[in-house]
C-alpha atoms as a PDB file:
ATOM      1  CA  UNK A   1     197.753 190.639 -52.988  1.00  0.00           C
ATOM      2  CA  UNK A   2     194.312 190.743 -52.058  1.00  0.00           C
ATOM      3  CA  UNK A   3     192.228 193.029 -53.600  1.00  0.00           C
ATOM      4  CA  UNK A   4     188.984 192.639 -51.454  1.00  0.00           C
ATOM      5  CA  UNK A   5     190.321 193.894 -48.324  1.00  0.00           C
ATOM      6  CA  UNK A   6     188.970 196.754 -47.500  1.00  0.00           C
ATOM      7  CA  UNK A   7     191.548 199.711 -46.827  1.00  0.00           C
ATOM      8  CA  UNK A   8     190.922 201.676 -44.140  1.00  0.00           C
ATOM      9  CA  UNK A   9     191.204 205.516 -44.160  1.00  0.00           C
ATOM     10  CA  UNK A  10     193.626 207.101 -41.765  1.00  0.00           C
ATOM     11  CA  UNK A  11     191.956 208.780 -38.828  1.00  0.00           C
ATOM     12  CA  UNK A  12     188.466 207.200 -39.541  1.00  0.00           C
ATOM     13  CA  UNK A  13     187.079 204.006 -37.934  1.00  0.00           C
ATOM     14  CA  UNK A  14     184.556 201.866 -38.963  1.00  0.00           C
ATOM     15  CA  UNK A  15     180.675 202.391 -37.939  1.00  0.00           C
ATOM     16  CA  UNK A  16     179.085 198.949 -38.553  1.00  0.00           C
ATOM     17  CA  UNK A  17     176.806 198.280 -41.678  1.00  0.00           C
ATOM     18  CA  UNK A  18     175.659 202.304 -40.862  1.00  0.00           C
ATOM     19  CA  UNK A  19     178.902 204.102 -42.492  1.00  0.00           C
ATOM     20  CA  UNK A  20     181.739 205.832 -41.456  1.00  0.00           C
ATOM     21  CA  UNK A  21     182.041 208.108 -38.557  1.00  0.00           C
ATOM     22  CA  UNK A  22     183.611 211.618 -39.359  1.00  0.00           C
ATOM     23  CA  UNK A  23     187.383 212.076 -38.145  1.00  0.00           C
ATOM     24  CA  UNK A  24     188.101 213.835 -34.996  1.00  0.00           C
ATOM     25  CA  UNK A  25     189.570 216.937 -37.247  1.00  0.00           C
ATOM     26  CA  UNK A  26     186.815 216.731 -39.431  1.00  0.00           C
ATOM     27  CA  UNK A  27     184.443 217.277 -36.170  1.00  0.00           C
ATOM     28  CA  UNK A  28     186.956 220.443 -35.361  1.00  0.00           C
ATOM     29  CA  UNK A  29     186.840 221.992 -38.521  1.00  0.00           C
ATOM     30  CA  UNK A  30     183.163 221.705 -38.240  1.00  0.00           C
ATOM     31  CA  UNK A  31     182.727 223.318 -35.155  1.00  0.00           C
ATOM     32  CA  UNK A  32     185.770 226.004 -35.828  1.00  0.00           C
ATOM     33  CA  UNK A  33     183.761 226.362 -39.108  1.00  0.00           C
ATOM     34  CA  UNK A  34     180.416 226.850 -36.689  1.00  0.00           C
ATOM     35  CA  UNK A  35     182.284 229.277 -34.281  1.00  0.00           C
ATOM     36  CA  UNK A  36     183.620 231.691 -37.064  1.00  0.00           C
ATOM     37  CA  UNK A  37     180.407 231.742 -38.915  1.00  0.00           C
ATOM     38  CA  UNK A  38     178.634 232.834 -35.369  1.00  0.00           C
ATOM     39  CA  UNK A  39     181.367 235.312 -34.673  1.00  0.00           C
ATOM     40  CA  UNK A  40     180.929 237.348 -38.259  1.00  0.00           C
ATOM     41  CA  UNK A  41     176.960 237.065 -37.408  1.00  0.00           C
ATOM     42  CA  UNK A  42     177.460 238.916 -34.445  1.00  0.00           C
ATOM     43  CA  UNK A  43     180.266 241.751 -35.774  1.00  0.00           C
ATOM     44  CA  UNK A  44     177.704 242.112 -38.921  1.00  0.00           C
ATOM     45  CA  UNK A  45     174.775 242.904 -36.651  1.00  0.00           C
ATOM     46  CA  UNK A  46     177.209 245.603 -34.334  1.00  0.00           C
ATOM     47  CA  UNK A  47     177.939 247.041 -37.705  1.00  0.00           C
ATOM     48  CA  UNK A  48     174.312 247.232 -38.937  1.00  0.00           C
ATOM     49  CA  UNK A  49     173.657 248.790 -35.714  1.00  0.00           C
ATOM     50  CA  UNK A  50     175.895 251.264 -35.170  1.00  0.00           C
ATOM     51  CA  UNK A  51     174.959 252.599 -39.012  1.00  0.00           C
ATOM     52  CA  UNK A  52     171.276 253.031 -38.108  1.00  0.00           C
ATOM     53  CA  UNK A  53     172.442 254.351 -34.726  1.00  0.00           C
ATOM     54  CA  UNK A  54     175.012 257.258 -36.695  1.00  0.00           C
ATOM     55  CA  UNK A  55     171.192 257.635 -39.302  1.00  0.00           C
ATOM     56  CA  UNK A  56     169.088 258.146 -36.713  1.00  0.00           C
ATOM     57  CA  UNK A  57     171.190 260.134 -33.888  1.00  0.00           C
ATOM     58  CA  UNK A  58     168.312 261.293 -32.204  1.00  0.00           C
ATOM     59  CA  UNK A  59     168.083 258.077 -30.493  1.00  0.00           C
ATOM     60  CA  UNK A  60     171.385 258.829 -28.224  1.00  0.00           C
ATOM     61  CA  UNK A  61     169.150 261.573 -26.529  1.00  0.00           C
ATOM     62  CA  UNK A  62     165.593 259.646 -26.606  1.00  0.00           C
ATOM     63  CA  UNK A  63     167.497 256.648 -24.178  1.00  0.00           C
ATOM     64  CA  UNK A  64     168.998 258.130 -21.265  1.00  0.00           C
ATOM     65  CA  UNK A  65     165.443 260.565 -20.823  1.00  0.00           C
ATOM     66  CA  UNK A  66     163.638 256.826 -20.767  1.00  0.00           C
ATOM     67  CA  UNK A  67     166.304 254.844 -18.803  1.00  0.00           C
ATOM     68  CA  UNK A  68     165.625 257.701 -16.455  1.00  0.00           C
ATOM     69  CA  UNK A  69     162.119 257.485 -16.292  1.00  0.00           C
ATOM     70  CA  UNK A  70     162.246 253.865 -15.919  1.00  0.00           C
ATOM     71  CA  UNK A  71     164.788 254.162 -13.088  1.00  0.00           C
ATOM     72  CA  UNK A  72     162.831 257.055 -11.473  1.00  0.00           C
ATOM     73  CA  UNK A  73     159.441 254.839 -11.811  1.00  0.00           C
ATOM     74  CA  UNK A  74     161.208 251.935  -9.917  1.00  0.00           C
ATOM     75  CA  UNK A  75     162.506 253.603  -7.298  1.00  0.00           C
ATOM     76  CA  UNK A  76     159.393 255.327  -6.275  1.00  0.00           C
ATOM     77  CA  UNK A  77     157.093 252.793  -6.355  1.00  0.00           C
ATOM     78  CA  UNK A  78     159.773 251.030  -4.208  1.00  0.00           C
ATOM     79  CA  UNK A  79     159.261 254.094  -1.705  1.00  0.00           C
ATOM     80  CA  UNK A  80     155.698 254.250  -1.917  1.00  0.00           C
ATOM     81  CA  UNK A  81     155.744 250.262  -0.781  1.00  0.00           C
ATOM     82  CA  UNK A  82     158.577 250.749   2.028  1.00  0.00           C
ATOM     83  CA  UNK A  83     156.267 253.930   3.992  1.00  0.00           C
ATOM     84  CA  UNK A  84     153.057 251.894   3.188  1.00  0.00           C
ATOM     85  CA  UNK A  85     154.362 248.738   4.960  1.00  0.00           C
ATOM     86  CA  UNK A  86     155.479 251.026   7.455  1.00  0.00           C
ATOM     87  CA  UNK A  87     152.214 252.664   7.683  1.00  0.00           C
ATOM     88  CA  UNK A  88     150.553 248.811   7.847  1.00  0.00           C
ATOM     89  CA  UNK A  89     153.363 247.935  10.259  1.00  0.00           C
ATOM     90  CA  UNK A  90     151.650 250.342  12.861  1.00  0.00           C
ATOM     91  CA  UNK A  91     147.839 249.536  12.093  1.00  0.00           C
ATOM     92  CA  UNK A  92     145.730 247.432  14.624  1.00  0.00           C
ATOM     93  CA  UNK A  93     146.971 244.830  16.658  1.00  0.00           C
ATOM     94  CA  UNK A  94     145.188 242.986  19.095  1.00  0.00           C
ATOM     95  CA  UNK A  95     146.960 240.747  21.665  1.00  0.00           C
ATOM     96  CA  UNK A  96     144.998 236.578  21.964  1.00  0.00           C
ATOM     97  CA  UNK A  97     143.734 237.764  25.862  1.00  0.00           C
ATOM     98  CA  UNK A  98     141.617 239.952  23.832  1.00  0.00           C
ATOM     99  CA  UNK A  99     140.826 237.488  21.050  1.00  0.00           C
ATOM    100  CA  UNK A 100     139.201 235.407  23.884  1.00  0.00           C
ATOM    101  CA  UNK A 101     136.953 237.609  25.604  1.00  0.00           C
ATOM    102  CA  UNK A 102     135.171 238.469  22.343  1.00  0.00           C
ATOM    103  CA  UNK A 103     131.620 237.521  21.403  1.00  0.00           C
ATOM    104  CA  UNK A 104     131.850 235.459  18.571  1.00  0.00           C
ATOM    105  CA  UNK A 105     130.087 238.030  16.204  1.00  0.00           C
ATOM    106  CA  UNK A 106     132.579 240.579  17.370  1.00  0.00           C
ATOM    107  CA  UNK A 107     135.316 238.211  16.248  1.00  0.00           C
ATOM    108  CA  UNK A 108     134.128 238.590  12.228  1.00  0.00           C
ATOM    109  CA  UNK A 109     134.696 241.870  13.188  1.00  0.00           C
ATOM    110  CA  UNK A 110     138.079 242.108  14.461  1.00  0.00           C
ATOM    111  CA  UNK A 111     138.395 239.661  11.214  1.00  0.00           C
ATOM    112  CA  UNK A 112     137.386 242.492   9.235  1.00  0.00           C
ATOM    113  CA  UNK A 113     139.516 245.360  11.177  1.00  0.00           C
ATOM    114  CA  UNK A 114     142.941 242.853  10.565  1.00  0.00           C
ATOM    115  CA  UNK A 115     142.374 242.528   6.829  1.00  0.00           C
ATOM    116  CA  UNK A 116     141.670 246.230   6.572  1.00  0.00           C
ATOM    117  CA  UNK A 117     145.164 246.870   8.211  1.00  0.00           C
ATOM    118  CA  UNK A 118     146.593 244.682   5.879  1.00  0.00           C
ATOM    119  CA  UNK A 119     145.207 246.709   2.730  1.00  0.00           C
ATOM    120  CA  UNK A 120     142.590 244.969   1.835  1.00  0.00           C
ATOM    121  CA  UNK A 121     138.743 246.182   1.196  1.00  0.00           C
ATOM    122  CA  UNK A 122     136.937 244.048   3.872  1.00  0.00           C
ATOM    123  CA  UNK A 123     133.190 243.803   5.455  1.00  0.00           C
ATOM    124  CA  UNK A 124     131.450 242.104   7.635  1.00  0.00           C
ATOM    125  CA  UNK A 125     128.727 239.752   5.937  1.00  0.00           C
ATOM    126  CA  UNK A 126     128.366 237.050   8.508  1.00  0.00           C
ATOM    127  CA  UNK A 127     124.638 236.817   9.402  1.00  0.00           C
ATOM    128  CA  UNK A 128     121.915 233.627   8.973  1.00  0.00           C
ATOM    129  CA  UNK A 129     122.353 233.396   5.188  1.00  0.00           C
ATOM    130  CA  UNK A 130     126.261 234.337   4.417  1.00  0.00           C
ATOM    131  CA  UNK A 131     126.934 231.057   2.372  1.00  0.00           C
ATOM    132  CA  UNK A 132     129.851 229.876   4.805  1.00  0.00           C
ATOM    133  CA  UNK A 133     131.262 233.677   4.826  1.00  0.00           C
ATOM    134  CA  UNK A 134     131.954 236.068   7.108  1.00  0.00           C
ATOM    135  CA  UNK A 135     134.508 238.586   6.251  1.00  0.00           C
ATOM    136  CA  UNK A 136     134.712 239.372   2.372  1.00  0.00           C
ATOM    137  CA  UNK A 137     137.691 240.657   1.092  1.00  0.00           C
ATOM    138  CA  UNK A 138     139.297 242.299  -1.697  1.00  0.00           C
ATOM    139  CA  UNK A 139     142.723 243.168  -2.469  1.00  0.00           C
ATOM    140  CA  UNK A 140     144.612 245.530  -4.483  1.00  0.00           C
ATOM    141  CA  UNK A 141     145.135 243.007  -7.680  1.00  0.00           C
ATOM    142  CA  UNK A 142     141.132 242.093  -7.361  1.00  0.00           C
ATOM    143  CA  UNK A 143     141.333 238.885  -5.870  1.00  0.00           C
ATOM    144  CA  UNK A 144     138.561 237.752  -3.662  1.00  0.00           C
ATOM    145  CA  UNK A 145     139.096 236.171  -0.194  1.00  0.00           C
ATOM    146  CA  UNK A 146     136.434 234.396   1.553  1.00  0.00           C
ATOM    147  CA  UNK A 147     136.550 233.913   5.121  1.00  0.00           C
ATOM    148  CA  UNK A 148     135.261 231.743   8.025  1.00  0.00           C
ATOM    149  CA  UNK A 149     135.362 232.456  11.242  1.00  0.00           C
ATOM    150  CA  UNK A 150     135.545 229.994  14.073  1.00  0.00           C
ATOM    151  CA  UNK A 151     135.385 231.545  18.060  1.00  0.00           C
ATOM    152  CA  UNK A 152     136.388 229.412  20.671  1.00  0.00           C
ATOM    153  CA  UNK A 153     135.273 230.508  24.509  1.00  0.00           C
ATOM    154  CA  UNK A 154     138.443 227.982  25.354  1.00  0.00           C
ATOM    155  CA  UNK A 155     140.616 229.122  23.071  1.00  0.00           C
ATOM    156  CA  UNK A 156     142.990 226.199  22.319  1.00  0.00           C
ATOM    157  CA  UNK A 157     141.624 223.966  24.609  1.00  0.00           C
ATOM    158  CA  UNK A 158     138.244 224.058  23.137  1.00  0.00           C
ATOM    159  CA  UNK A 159     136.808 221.469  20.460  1.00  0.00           C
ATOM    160  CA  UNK A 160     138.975 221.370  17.440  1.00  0.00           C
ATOM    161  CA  UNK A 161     137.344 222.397  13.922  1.00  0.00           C
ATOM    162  CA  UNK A 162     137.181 219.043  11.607  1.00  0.00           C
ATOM    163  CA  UNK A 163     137.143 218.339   8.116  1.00  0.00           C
ATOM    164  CA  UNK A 164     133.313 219.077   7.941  1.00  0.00           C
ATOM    165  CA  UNK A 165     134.047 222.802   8.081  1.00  0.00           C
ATOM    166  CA  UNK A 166     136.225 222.901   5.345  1.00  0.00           C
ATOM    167  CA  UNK A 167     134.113 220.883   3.327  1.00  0.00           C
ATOM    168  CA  UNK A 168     131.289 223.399   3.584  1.00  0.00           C
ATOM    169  CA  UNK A 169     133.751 226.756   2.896  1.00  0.00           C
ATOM    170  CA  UNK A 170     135.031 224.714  -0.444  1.00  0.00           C
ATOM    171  CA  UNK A 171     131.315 223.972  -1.698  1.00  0.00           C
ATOM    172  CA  UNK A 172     130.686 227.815  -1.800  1.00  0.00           C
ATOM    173  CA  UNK A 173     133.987 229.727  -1.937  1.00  0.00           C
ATOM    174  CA  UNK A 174     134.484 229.841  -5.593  1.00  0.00           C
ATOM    175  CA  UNK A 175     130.892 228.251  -6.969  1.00  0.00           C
ATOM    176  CA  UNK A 176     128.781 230.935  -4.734  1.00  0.00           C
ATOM    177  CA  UNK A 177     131.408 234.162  -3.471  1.00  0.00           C
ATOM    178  CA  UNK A 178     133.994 234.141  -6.925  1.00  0.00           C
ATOM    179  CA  UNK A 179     136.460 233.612  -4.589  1.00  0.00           C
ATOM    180  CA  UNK A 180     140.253 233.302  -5.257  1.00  0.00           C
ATOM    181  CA  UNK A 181     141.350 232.318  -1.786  1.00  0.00           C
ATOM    182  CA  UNK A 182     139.394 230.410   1.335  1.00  0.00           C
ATOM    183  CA  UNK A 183     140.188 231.293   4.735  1.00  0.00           C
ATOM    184  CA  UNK A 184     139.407 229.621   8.003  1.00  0.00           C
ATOM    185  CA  UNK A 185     140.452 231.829  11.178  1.00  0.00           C
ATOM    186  CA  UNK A 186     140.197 230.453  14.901  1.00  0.00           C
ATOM    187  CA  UNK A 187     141.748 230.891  18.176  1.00  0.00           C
ATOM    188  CA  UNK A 188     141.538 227.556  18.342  1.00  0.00           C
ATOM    189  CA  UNK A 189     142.732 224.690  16.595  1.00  0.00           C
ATOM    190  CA  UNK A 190     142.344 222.215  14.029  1.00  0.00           C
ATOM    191  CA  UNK A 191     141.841 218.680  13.784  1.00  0.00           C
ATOM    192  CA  UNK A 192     144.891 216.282  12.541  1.00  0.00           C
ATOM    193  CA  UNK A 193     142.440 215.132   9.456  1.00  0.00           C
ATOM    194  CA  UNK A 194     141.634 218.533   8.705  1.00  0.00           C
ATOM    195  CA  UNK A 195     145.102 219.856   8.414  1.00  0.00           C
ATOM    196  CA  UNK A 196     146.042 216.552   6.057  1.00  0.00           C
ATOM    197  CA  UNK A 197     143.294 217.414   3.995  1.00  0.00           C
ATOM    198  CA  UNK A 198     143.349 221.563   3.497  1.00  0.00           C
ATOM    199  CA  UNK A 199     144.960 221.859   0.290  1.00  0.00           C
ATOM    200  CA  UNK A 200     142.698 218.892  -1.419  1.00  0.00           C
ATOM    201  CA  UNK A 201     139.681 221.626  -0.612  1.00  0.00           C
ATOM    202  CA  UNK A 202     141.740 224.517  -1.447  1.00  0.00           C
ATOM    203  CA  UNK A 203     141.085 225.363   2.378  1.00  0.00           C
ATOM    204  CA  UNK A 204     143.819 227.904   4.272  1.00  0.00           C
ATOM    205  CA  UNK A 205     143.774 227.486   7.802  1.00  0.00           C
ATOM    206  CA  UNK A 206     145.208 230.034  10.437  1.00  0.00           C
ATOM    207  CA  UNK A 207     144.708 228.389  13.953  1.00  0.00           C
ATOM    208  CA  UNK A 208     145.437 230.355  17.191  1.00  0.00           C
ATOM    209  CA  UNK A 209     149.388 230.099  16.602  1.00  0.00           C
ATOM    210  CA  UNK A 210     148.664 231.735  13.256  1.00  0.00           C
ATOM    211  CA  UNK A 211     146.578 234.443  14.679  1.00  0.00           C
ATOM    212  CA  UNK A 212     149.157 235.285  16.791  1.00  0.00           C
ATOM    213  CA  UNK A 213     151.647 236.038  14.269  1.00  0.00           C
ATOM    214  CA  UNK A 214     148.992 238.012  12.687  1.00  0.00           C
ATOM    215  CA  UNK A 215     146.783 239.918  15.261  1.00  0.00           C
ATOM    216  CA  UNK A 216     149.595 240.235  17.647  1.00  0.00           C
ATOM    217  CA  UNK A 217     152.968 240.527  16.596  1.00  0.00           C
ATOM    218  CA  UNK A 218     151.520 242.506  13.027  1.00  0.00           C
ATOM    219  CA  UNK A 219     152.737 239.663  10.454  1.00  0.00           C
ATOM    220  CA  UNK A 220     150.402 240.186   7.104  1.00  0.00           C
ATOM    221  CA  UNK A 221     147.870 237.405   6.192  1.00  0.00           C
ATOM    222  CA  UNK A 222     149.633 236.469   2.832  1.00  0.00           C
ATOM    223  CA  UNK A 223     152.817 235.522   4.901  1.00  0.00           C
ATOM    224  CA  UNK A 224     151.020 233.264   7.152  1.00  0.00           C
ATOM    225  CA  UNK A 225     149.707 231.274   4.017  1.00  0.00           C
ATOM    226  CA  UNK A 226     151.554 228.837   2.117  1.00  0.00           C
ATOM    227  CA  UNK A 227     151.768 229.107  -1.646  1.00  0.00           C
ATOM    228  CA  UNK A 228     149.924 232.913  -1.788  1.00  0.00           C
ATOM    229  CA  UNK A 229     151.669 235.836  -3.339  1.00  0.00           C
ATOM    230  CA  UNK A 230     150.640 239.457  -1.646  1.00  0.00           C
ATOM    231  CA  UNK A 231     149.223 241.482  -4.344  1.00  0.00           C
ATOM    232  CA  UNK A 232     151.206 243.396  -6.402  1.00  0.00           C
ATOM    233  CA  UNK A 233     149.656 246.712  -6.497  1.00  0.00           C
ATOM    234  CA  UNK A 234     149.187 248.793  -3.561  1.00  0.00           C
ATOM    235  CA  UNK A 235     145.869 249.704  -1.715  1.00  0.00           C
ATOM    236  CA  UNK A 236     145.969 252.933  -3.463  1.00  0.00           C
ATOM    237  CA  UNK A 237     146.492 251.584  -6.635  1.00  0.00           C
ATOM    238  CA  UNK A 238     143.649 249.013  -6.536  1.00  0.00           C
ATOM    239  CA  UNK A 239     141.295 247.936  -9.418  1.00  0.00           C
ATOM    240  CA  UNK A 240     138.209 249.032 -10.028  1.00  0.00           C
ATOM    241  CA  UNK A 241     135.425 246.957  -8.650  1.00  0.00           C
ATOM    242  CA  UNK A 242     132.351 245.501 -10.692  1.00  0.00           C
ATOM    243  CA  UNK A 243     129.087 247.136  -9.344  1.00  0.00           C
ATOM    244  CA  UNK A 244     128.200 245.242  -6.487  1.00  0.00           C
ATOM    245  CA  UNK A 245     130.908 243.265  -5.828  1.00  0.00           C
ATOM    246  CA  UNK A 246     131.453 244.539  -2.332  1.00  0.00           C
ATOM    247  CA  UNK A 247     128.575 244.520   0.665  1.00  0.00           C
ATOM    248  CA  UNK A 248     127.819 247.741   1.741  1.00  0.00           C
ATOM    249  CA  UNK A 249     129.108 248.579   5.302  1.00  0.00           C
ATOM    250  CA  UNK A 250     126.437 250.916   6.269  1.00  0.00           C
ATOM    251  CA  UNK A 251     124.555 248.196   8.580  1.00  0.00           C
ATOM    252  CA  UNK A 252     127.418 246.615  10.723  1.00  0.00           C
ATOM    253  CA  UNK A 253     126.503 247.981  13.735  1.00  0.00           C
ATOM    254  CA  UNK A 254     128.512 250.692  15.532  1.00  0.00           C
ATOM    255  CA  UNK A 255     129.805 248.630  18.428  1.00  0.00           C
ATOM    256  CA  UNK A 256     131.003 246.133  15.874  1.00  0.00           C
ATOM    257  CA  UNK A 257     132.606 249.013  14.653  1.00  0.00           C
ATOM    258  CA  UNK A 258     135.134 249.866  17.960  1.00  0.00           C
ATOM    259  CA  UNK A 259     135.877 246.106  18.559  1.00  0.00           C
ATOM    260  CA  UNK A 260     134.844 246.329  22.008  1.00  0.00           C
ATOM    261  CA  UNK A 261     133.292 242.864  23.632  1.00  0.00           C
ATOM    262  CA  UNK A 262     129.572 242.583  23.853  1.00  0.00           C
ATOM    263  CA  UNK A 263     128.202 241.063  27.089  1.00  0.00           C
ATOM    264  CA  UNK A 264     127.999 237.042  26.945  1.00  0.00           C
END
């Protein structure tokens, strides 16, 4: 007989100079073992709960008021959204023929009248020193928009906008307005470069197909935009602005105002 063989135990299998690997019912027992232990865990907790439920009973009528009041919460400020989308739904639209036989000041403004519609707090600012801006907006979460506006007599047939525009909005959105988002708006078009090269300067571009969706047919600007979230608080609910973080709207003039053409 000979006594330096190993003898090899039933079930198991050799692992290399590492050990022994663990029998298959081993492993079962283990995880049987696992499974039980879980199981008693969770029955001990339902126990433990149910005791401090029966000590402190005056939870069973504490729930249901705020599961209520939760529910009740939810569902009106899902009504309050529905009528004010409604509400937006029927604010200003203004068909491209229109777009095209504005002045190009008068643009900024129907700009300005669009965002309004769409809830946000918007002005006017575009003048000889407006740092690349001219409609300022705020929404209902806060969030600054910045945006430049770009009239063409030709409409999509005129010159397209290049890259240098965008360039300019991106060196003073943020660094100069604060702003969260930058806008360029045209009844026009853009430039093949220019499109390529939006989201390296953080540049949203609506071009007359765009407007469209948005003058016209009502769409809201945050749809039109890839990658931007509409705000979740309502108009009425908005933040409260710092001091001066909004232009005053007492000197846009009163034509401006009614959106009607000026003379070319």
């Amino acid at each position: 007989m000979d006594l330096g063989l190993d003898h090899q135990a039933p079930g198991c299998r050799p692992a290399g100079a590492g050990g022994w690997v663990a029998p298959a019912g081993l492993r079962s027992g283990l995880l049987i073992g696992a499974a039980v232990a879980a199981g008693a865990t969770v029955v001990g907790f339902g126990l433990w709960l149910g005791a401090w439920l029966n000590e402190h009973w005056g939870i069973y009528a504490v729930v249901p008021q705020v599961a209520f009041m939760l529910l009740a919460g939810w569902g009106l400020s899902g009504d309050q959204r529905r009528r004010w989308e409604e509400r937006r739904a029927r604010g200003v639209r203004i068909p491209l023929e229109k777009i095209d036989a504005l002045h190009h000041r008068d643009f900024e403004f129907a700009v300005r009248d669009l965002m309004r519609r769409d809830g946000f707090e918007a002005e006017q600012v575009g003048g000889a020193h407006d740092d690349v801006c001219d409609v300022r907006g705020v929404d209902a979460d806060g969030r600054i928009w910045v945006v430049q506006c770009k009239h063409k007599r030709d409409g999509w047939e005129g010159k397209a906008i290049g890259v240098e525009v965008l360039q300019r909005l991106s060196g003073t959105a943020k660094t100069v307005h604060g702003a969260r988002f930058a806008v360029i708006v045209t009844n026009g078009r853009f430039t093949l470069p220019a499109i390529e090269r939006s989201e390296t300067y953080e540049v949203h571009l609506i071009d007359r197909g765009r407007l469209e969706l948005w003058a016209a047919e009502g769409r809201p600007l945050w749809e039109l935009l890839e990658g931007v979230k509409p705000a979740r608080r309502l108009p009425g609910q908005r933040r409260r602005q710092r001091p001066g973080s909004a232009r005053s709207a007492a000197g846009v003039p009163a034509l401006g105002r009614q959106g009607q053409p000026r003379a070319r």
